[in-house]
Protein backbone atom coordinates (compact mmCIF):
# COMPACT_ATOMS: atom_id res chain seq x y z
CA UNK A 1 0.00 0.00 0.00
CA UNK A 2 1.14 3.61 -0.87
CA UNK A 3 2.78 5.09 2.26
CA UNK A 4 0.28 8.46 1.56
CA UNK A 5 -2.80 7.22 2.22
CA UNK A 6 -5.99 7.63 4.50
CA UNK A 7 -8.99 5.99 5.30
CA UNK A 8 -12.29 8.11 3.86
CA UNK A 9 -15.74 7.75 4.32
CA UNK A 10 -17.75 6.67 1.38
CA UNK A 11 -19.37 9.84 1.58
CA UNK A 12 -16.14 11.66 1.58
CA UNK A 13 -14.68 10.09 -1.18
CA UNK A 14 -15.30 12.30 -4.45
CA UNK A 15 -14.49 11.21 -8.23
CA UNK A 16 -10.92 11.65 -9.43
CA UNK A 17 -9.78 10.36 -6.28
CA UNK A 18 -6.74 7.45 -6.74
CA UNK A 19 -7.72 4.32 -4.64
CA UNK A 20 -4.27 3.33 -2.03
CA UNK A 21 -4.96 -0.41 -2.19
CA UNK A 22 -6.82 -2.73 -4.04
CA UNK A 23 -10.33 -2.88 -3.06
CA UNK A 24 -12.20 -5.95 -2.06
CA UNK A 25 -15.58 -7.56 -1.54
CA UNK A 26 -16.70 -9.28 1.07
CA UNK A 27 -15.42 -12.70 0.26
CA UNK A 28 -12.09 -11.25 -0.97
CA UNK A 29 -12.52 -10.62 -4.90
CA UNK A 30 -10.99 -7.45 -6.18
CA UNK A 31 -13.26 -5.42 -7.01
CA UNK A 32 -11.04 -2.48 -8.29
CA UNK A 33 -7.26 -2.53 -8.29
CA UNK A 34 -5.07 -0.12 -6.35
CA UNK A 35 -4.24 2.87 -8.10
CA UNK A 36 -8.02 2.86 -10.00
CA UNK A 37 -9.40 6.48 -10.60
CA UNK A 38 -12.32 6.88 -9.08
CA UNK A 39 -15.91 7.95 -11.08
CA UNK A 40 -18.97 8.56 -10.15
CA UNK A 41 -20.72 5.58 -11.39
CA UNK A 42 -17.37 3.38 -9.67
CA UNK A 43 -18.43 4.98 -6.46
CA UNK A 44 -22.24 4.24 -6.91
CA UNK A 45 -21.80 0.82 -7.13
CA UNK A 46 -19.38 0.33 -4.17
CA UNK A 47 -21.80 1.68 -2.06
CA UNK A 48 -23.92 -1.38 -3.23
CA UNK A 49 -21.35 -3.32 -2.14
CA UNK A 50 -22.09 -2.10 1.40
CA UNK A 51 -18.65 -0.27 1.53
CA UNK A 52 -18.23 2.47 4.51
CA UNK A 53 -15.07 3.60 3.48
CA UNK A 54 -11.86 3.72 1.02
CA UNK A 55 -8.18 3.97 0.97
CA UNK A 56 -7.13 6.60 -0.82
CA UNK A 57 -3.83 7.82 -2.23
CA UNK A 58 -1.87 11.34 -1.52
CA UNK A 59 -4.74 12.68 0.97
CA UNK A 60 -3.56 14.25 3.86
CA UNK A 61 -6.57 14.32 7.06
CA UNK A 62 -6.92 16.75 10.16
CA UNK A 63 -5.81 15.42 13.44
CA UNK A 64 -9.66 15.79 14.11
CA UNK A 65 -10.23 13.47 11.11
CA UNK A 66 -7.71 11.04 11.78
CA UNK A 67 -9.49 11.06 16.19
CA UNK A 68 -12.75 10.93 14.50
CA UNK A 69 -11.34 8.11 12.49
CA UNK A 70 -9.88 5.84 15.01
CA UNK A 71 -12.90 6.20 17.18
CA UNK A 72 -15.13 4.94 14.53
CA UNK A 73 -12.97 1.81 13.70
CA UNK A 74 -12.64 1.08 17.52
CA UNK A 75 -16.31 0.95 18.31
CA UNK A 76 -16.30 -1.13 14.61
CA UNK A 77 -14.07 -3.39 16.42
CA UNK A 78 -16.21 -3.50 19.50
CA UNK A 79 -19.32 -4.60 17.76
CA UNK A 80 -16.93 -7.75 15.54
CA UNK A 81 -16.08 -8.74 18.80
CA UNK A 82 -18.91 -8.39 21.09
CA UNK A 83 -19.86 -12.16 21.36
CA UNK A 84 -16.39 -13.28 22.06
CA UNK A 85 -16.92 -13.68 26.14
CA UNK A 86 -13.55 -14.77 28.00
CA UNK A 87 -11.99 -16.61 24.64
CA UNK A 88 -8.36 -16.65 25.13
CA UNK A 89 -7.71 -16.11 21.46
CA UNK A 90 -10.04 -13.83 20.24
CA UNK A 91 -9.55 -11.52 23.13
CA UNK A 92 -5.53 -12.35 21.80
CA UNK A 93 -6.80 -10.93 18.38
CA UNK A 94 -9.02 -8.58 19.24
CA UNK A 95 -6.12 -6.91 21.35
CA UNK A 96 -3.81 -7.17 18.57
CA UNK A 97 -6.29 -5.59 16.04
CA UNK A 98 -6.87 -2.55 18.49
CA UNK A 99 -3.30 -2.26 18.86
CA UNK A 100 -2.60 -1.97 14.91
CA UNK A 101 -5.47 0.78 14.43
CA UNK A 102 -4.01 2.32 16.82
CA UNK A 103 -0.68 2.61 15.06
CA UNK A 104 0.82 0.78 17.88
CA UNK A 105 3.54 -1.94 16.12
CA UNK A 106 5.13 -4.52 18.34
């Protein structure tokens, strides 16, 4: 993945835009490559694809934006999660997922 990237919001995401990685469905077919341009109609029909956000290349967020950001994936991660109970290894995972949104390498 391209070093410059951030996470947008579908509804943030406006044509012209360059997608960071390649973009997948929900049972892991590409849907677009990295590096696509991004059209209207494209963005459309990821939304179908119930999408909530992008990748995309060369865009610099707000410190607000990127808080904003991590708070949304982090109660996203809550809800994956919520049915785990006291399972050794998903609590493992779910720790090492909050960890890497976080920025947090080890």
């Amino acid at each position: 993945m391209n070093k410059h990237y951030h996470y947008l919001p579908l509804s943030k995401v406006t044509p012209g835009m360059v997608l960071a990685d390649d973009l997948l469905d929900k049972v892991g077919h590409v849907l677009l490559p990295a590096s696509t341009i991004l059209t209207e109609r494209m963005l459309q029909a990821i939304a179908h694809h119930d999408i909530h956000q992008l990748s995309i290349e060369g865009v610099a967020a707000t410190e607000q934006e990127d808080s904003e950001n991590l708070a949304t994936q982090l109660e996203r991660i809550e809800k994956i999660f919520r049915h785990i109970g006291e399972s050794e290894p998903a609590c493992i995972l779910k720790s090492f997922v909050i960890h890497y949104r976080q920025g947090e390498t080890k």
